[in-house]
PDB file of N, CA and C in Angstrom:
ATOM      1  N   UNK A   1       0.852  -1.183   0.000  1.00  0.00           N
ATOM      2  CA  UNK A   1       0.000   0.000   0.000  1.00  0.00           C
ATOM      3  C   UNK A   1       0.888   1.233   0.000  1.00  0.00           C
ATOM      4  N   UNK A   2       0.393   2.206  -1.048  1.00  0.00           N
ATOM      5  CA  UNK A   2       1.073   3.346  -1.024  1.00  0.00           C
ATOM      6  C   UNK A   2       0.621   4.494  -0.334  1.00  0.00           C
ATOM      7  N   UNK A   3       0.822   5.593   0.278  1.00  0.00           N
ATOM      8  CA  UNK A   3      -0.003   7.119   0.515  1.00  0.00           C
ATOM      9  C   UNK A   3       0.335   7.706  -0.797  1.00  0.00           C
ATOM     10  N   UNK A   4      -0.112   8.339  -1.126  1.00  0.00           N
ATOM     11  CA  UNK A   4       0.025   9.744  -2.119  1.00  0.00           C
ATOM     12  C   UNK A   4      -0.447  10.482  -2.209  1.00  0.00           C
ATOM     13  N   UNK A   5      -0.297  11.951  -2.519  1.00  0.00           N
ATOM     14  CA  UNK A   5      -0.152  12.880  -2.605  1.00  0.00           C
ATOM     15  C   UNK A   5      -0.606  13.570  -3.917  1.00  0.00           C
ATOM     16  N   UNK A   6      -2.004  14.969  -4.297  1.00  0.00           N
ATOM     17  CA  UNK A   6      -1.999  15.216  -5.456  1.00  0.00           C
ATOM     18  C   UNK A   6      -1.957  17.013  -4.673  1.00  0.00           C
ATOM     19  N   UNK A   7      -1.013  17.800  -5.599  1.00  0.00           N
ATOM     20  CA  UNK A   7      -1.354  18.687  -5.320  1.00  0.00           C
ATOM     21  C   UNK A   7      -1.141  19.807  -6.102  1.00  0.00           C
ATOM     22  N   UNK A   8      -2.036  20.950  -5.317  1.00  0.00           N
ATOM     23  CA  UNK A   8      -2.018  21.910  -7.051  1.00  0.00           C
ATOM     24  C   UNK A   8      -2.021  23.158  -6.041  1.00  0.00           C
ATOM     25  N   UNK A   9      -1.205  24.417  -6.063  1.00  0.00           N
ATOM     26  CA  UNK A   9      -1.284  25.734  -5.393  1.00  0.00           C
ATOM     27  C   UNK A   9      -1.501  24.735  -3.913  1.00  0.00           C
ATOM     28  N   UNK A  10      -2.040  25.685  -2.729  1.00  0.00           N
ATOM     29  CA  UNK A  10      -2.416  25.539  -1.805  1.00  0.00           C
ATOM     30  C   UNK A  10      -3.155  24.026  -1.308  1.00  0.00           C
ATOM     31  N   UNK A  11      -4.030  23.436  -2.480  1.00  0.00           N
ATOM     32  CA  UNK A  11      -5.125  22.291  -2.339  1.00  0.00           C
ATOM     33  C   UNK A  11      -4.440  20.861  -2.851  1.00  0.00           C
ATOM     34  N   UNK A  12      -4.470  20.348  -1.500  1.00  0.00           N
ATOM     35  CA  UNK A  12      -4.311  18.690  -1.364  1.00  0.00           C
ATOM     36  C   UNK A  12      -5.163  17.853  -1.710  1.00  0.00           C
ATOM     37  N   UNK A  13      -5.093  16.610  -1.982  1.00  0.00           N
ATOM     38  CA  UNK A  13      -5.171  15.380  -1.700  1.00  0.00           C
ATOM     39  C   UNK A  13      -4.187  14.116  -1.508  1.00  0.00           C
ATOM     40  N   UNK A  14      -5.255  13.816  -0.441  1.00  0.00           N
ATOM     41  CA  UNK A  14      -4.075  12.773   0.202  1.00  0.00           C
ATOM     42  C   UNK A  14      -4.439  11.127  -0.061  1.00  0.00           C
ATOM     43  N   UNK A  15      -4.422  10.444  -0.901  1.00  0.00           N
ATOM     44  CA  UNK A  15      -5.200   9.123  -1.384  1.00  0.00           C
ATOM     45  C   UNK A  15      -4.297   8.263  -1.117  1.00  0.00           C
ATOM     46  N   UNK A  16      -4.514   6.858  -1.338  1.00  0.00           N
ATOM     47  CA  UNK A  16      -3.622   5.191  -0.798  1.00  0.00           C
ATOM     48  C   UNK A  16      -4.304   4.458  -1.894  1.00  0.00           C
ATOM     49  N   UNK A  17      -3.467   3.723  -2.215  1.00  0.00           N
ATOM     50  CA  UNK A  17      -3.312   2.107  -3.431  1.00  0.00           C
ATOM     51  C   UNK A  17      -2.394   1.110  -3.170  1.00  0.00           C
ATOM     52  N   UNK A  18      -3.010   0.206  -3.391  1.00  0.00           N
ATOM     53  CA  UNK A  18      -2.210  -0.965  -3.166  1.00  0.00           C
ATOM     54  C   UNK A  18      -1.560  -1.588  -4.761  1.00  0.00           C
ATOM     55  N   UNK A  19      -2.582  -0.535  -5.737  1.00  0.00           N
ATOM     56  CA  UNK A  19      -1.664  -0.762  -6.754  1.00  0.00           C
ATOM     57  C   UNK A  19      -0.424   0.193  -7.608  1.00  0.00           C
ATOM     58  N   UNK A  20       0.076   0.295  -8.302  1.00  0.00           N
ATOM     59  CA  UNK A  20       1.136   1.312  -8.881  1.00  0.00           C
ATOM     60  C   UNK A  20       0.355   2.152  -8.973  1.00  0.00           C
ATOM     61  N   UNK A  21       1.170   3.279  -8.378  1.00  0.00           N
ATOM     62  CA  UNK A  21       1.140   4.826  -7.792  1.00  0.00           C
ATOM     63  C   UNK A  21       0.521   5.844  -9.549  1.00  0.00           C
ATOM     64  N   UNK A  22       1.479   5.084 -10.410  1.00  0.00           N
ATOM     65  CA  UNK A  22       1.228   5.686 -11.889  1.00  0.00           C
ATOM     66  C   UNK A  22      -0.373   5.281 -12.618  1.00  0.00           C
ATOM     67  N   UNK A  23      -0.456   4.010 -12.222  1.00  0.00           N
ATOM     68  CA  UNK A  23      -2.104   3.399 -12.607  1.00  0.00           C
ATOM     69  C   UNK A  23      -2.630   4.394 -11.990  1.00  0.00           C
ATOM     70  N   UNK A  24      -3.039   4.109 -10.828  1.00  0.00           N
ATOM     71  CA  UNK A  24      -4.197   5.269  -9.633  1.00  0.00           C
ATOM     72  C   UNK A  24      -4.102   6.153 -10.744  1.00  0.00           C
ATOM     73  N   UNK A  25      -3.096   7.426 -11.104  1.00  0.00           N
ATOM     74  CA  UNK A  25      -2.516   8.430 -11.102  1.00  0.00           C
ATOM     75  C   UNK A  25      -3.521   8.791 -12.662  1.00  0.00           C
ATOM     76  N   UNK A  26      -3.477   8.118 -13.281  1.00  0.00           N
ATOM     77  CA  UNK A  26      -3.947   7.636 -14.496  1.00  0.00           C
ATOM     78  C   UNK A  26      -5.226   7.666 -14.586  1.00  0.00           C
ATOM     79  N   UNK A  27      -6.002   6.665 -13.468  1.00  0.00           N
ATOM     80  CA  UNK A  27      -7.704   6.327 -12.990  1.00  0.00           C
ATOM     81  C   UNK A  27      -8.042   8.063 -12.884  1.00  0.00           C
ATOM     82  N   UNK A  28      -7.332   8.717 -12.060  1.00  0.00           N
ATOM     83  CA  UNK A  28      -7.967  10.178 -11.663  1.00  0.00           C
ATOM     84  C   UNK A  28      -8.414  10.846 -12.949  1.00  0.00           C
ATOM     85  N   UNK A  29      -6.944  10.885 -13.749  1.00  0.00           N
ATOM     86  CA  UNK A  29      -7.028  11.910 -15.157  1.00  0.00           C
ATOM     87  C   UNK A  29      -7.690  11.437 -15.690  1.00  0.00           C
ATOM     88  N   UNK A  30      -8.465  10.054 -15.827  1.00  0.00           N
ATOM     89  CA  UNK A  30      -9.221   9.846 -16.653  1.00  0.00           C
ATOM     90  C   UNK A  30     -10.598   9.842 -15.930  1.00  0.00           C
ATOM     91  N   UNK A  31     -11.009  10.305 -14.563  1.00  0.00           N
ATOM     92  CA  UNK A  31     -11.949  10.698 -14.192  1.00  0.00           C
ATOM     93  C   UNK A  31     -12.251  12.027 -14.420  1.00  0.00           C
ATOM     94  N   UNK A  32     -10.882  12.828 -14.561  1.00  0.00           N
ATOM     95  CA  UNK A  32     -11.144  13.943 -14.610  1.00  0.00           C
ATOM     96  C   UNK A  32     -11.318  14.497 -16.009  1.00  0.00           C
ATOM     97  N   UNK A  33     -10.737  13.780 -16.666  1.00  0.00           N
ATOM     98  CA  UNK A  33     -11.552  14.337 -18.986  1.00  0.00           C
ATOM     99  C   UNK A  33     -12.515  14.156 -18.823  1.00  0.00           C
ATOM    100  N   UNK A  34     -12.929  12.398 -18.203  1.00  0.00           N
ATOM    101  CA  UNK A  34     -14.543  12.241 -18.373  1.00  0.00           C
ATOM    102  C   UNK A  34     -15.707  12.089 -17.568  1.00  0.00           C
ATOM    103  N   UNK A  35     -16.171  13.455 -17.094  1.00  0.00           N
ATOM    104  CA  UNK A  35     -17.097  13.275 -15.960  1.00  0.00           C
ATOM    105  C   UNK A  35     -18.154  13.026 -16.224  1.00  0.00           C
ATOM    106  N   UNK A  36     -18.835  12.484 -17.037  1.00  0.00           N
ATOM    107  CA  UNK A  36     -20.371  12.039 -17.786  1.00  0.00           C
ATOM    108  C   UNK A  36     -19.949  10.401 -17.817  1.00  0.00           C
ATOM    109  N   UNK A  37     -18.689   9.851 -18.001  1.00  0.00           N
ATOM    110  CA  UNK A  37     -18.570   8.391 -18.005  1.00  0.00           C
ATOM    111  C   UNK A  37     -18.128   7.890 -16.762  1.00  0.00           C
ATOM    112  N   UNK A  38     -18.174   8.635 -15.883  1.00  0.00           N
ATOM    113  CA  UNK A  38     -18.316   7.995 -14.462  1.00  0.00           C
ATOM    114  C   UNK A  38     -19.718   8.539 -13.567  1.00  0.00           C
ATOM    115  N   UNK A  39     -19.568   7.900 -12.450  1.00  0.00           N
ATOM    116  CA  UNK A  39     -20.944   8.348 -11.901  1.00  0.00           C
ATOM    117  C   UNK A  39     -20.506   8.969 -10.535  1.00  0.00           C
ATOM    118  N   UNK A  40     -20.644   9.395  -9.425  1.00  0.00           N
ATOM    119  CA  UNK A  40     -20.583  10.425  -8.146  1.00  0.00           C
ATOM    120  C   UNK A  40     -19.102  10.249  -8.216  1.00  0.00           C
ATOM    121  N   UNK A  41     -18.421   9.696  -8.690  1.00  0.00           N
ATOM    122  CA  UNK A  41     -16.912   9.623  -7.959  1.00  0.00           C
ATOM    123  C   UNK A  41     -15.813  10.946  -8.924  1.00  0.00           C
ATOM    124  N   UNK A  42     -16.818  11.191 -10.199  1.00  0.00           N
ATOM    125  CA  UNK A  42     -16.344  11.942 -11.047  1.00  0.00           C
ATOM    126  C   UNK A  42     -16.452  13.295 -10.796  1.00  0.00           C
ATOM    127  N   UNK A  43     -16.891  13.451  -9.627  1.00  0.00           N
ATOM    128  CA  UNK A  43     -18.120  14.699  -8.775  1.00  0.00           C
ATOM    129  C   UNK A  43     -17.585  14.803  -7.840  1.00  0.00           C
ATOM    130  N   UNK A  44     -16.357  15.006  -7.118  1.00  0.00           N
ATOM    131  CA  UNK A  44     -15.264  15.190  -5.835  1.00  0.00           C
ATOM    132  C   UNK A  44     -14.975  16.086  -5.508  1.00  0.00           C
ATOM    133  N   UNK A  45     -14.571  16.900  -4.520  1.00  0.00           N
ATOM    134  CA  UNK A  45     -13.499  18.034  -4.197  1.00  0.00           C
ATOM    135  C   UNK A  45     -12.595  18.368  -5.176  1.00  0.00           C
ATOM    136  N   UNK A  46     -12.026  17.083  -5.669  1.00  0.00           N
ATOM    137  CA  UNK A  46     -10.721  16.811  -6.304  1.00  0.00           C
ATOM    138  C   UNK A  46     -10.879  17.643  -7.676  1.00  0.00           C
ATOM    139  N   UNK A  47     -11.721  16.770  -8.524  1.00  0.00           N
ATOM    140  CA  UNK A  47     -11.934  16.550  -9.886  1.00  0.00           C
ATOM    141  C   UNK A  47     -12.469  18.120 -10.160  1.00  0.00           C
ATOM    142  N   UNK A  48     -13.777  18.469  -9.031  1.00  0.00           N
ATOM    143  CA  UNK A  48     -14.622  19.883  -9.253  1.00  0.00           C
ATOM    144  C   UNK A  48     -13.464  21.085  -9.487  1.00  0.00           C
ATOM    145  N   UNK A  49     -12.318  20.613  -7.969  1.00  0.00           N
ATOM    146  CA  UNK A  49     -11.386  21.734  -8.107  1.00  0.00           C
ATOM    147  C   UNK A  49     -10.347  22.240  -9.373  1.00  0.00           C
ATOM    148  N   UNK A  50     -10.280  20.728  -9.484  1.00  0.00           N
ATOM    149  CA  UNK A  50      -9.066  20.912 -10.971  1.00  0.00           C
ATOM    150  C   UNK A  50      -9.462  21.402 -12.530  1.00  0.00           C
ATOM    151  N   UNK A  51     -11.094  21.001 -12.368  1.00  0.00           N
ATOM    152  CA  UNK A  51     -11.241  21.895 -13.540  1.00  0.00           C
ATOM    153  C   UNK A  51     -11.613  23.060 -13.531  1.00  0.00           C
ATOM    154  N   UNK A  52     -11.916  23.580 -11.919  1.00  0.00           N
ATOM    155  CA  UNK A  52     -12.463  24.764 -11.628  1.00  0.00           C
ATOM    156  C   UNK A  52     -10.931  25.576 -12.174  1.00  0.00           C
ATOM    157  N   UNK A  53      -9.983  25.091 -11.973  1.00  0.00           N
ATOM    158  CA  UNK A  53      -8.609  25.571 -12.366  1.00  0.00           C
ATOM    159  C   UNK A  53      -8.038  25.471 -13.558  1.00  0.00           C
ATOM    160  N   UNK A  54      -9.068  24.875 -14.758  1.00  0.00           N
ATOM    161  CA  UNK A  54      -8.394  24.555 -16.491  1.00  0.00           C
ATOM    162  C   UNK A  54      -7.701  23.329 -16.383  1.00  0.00           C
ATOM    163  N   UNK A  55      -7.658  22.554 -15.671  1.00  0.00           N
ATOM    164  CA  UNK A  55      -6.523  21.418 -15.138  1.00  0.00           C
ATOM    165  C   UNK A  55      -7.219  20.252 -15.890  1.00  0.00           C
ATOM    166  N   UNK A  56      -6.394  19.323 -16.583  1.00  0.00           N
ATOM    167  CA  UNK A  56      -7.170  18.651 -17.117  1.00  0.00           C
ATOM    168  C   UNK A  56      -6.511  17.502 -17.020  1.00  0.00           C
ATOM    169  N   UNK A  57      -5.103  17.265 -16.516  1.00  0.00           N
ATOM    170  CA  UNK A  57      -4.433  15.780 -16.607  1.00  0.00           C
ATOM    171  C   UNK A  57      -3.325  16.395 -15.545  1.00  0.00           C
ATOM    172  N   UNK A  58      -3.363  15.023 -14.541  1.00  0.00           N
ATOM    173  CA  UNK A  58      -2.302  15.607 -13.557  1.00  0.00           C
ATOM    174  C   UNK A  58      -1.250  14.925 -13.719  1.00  0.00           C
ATOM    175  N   UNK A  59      -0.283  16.035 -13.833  1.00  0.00           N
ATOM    176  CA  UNK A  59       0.694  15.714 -14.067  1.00  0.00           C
ATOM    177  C   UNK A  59       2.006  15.290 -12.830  1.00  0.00           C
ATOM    178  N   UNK A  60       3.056  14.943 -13.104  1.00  0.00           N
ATOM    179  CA  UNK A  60       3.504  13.886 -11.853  1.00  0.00           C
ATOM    180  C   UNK A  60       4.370  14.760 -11.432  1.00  0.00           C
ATOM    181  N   UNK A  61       4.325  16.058 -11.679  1.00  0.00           N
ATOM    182  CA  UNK A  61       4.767  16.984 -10.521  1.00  0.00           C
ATOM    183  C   UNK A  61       3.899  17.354  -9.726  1.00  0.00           C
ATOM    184  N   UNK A  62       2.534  16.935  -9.765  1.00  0.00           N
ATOM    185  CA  UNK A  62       1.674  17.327  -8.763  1.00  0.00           C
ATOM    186  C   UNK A  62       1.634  15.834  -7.829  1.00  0.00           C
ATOM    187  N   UNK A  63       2.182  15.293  -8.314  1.00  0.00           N
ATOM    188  CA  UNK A  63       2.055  13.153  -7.608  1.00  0.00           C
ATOM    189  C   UNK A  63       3.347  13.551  -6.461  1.00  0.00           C
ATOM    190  N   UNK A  64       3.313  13.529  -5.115  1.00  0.00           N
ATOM    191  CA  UNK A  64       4.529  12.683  -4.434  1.00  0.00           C
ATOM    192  C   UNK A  64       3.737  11.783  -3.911  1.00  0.00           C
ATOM    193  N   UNK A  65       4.768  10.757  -3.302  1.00  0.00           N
ATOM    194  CA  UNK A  65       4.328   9.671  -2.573  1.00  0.00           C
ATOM    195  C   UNK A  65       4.789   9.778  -1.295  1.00  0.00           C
ATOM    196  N   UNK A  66       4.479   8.930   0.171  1.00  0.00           N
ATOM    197  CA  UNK A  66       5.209   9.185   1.098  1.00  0.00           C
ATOM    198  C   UNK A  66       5.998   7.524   1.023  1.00  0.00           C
ATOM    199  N   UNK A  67       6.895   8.094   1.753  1.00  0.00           N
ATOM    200  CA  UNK A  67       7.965   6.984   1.673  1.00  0.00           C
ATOM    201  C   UNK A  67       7.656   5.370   2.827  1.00  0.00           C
ATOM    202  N   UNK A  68       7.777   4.214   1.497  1.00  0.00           N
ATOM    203  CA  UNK A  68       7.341   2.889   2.225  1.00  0.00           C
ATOM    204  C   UNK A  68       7.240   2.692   3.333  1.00  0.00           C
ATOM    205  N   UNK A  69       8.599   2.800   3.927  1.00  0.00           N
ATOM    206  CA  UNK A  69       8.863   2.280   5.365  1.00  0.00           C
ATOM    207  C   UNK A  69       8.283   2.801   6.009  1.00  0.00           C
ATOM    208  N   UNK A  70       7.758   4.428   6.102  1.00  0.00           N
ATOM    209  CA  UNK A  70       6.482   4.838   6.808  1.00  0.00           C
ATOM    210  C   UNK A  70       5.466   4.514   7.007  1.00  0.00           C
ATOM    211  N   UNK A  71       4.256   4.064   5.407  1.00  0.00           N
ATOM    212  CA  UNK A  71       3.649   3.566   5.289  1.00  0.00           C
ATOM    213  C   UNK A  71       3.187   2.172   4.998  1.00  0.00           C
ATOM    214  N   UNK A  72       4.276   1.537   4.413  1.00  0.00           N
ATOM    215  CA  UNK A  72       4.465  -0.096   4.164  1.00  0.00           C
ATOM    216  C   UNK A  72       3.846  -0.834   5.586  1.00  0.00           C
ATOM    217  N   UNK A  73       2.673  -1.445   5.643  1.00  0.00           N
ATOM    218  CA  UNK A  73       2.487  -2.640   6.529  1.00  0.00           C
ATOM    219  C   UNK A  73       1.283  -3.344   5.779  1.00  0.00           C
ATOM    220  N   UNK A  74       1.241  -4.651   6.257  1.00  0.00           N
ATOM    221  CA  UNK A  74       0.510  -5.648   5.440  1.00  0.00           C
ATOM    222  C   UNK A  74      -0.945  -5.291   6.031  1.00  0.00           C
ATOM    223  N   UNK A  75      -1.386  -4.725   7.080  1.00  0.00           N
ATOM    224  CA  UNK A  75      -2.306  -4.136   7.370  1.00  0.00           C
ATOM    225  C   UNK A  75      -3.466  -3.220   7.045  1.00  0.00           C
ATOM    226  N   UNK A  76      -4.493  -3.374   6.218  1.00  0.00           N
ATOM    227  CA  UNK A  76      -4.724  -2.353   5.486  1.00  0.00           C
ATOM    228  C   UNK A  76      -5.583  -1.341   6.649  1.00  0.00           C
ATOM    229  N   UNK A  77      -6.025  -1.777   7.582  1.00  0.00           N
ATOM    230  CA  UNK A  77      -6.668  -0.639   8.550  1.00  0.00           C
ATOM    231  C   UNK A  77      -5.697   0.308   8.923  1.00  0.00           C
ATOM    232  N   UNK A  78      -4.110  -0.273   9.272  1.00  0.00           N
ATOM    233  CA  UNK A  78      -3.033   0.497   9.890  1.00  0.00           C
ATOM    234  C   UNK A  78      -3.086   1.779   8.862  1.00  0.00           C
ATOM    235  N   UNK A  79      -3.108   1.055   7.133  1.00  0.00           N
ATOM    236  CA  UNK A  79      -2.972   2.120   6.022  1.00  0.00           C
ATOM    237  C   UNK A  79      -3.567   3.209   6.432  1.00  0.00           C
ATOM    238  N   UNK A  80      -5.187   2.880   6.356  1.00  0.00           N
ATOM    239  CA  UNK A  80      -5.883   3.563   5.981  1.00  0.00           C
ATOM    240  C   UNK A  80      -6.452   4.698   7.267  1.00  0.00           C
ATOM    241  N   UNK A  81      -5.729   3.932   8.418  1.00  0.00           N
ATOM    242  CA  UNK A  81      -5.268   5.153   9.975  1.00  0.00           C
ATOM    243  C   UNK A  81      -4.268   6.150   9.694  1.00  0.00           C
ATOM    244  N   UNK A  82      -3.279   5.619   8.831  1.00  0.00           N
ATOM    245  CA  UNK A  82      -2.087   6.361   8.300  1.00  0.00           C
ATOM    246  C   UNK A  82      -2.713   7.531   7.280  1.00  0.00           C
ATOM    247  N   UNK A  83      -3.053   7.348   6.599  1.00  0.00           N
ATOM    248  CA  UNK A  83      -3.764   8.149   5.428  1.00  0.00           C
ATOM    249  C   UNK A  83      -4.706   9.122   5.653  1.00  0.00           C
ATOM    250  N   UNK A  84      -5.518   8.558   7.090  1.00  0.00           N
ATOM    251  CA  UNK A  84      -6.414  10.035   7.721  1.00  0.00           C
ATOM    252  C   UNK A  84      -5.430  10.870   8.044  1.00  0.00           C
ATOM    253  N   UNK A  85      -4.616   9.972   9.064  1.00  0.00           N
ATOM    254  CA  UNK A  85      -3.904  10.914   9.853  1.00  0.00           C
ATOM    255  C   UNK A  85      -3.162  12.060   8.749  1.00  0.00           C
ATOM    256  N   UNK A  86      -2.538  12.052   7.633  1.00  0.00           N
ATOM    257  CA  UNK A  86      -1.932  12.759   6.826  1.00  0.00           C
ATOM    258  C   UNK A  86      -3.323  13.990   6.393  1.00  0.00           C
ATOM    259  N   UNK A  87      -4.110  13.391   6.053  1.00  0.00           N
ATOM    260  CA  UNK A  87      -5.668  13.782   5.423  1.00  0.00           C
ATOM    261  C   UNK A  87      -5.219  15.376   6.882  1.00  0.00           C
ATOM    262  N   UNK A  88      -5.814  14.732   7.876  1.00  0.00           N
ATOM    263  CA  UNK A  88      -6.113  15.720   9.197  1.00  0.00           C
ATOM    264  C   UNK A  88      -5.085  16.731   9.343  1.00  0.00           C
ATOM    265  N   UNK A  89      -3.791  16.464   8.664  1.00  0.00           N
ATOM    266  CA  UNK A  89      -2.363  17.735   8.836  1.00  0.00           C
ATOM    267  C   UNK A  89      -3.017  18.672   7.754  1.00  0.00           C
ATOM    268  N   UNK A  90      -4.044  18.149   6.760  1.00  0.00           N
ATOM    269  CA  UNK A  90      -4.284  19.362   5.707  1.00  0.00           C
ATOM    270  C   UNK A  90      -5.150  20.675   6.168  1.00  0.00           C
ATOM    271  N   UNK A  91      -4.764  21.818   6.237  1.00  0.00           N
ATOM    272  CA  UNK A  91      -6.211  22.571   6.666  1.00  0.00           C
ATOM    273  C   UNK A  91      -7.192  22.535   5.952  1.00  0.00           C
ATOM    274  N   UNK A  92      -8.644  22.021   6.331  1.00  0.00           N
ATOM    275  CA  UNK A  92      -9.853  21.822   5.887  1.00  0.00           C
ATOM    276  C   UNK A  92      -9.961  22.716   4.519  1.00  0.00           C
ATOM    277  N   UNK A  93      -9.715  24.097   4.522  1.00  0.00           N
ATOM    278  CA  UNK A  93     -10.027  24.508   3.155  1.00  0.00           C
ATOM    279  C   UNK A  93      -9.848  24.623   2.337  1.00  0.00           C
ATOM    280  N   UNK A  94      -8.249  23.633   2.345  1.00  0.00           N
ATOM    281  CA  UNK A  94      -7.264  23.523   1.290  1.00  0.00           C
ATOM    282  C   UNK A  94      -7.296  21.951   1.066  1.00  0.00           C
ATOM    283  N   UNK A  95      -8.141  20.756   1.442  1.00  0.00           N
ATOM    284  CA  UNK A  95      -8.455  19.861   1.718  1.00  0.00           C
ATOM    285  C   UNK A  95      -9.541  19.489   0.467  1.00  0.00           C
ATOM    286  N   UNK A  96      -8.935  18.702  -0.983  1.00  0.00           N
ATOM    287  CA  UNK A  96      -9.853  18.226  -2.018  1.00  0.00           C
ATOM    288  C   UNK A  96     -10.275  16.616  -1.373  1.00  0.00           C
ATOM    289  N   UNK A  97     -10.320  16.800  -0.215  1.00  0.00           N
ATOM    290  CA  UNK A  97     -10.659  14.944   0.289  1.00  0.00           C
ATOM    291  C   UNK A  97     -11.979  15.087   0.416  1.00  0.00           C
ATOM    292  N   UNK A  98     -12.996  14.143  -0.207  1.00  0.00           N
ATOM    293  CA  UNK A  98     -14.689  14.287  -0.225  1.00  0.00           C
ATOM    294  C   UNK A  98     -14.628  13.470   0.814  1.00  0.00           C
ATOM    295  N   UNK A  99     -13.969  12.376   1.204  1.00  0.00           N
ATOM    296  CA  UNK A  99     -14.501  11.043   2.338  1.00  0.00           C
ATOM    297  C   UNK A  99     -13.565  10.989   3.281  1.00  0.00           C
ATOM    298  N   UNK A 100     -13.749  10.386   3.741  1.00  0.00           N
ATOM    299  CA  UNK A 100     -12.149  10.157   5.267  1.00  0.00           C
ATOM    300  C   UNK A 100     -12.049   8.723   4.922  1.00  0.00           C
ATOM    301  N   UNK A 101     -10.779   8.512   5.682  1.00  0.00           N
ATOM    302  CA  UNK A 101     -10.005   7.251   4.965  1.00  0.00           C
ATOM    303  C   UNK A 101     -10.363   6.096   6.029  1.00  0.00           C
ATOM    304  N   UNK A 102     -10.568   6.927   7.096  1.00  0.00           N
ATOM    305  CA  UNK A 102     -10.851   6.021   8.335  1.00  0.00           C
ATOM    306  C   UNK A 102     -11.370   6.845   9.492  1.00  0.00           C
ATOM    307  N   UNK A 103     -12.040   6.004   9.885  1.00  0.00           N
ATOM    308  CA  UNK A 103     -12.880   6.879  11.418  1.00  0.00           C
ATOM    309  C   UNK A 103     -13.449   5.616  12.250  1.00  0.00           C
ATOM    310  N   UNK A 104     -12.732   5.723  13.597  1.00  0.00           N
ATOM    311  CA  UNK A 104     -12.833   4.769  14.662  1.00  0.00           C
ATOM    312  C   UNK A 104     -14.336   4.391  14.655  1.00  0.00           C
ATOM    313  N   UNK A 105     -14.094   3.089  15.319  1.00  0.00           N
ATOM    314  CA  UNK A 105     -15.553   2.220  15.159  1.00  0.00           C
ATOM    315  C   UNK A 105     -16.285   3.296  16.674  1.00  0.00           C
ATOM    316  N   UNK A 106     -15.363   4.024  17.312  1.00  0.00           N
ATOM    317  CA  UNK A 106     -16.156   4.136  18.401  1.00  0.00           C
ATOM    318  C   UNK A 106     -17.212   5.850  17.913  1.00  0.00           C
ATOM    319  N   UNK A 107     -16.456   6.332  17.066  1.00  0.00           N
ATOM    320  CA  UNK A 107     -17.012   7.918  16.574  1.00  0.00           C
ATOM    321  C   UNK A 107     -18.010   7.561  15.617  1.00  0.00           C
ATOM    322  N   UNK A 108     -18.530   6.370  15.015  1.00  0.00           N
ATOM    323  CA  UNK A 108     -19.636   5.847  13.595  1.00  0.00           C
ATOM    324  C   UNK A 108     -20.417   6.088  14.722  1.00  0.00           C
ATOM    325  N   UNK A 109     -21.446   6.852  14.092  1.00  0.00           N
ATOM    326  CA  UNK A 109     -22.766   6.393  14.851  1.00  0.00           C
ATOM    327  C   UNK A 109     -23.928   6.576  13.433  1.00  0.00           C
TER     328      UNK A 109
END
């Protein structure tokens, strides 16, 4: 599992894959040309913001990743604790994250 990183001026996103960082990277831009051939997921913080900006394919200076040994465990809950926690360093209004990555069984209600 990877963390990564999309970012453009001021506005983050902070996303995780367990597959190559360049695929994901790929899935987005092609959510983001075609928002009529996907359905709510094409409709994000993310996608709304980047074309609100002319942005039309992200390019891999906007991609870092955080580094394995940080995030590397066979665990995918540990991941996806890891991945809020990064999510939560963003300030909210600079924050293209529509969902949270994780939220304790004890805060669901």
């Amino acid at each position: 599992m990877v963390v990564y990183k999309i970012a453009h001026k001021d506005f983050v996103y902070i996303g995780s894959t367990a597959r190559n960082v360049k695929a994901r990277v790929r899935e987005h831009t092609y959510r983001l040309k075609n928002p009529d051939k996907q359905t709510q997921s094409s409709n994000t913080k993310l996608y709304n913001y980047l074309r609100s900006e002319g942005i039309t394919h992200i390019t891999p200076e906007m991609v870092s990743t955080y580094p394995a040994d940080d995030f590397f465990v066979k665990n995918k809950l540990t991941n996806l604790e890891k991945e809020q926690k990064e999510i939560d360093k963003v300030p909210e209004e600079y924050c293209l994250n529509s969902y949270r990555a994780y939220r304790k069984k004890k805060n669901i209600k």
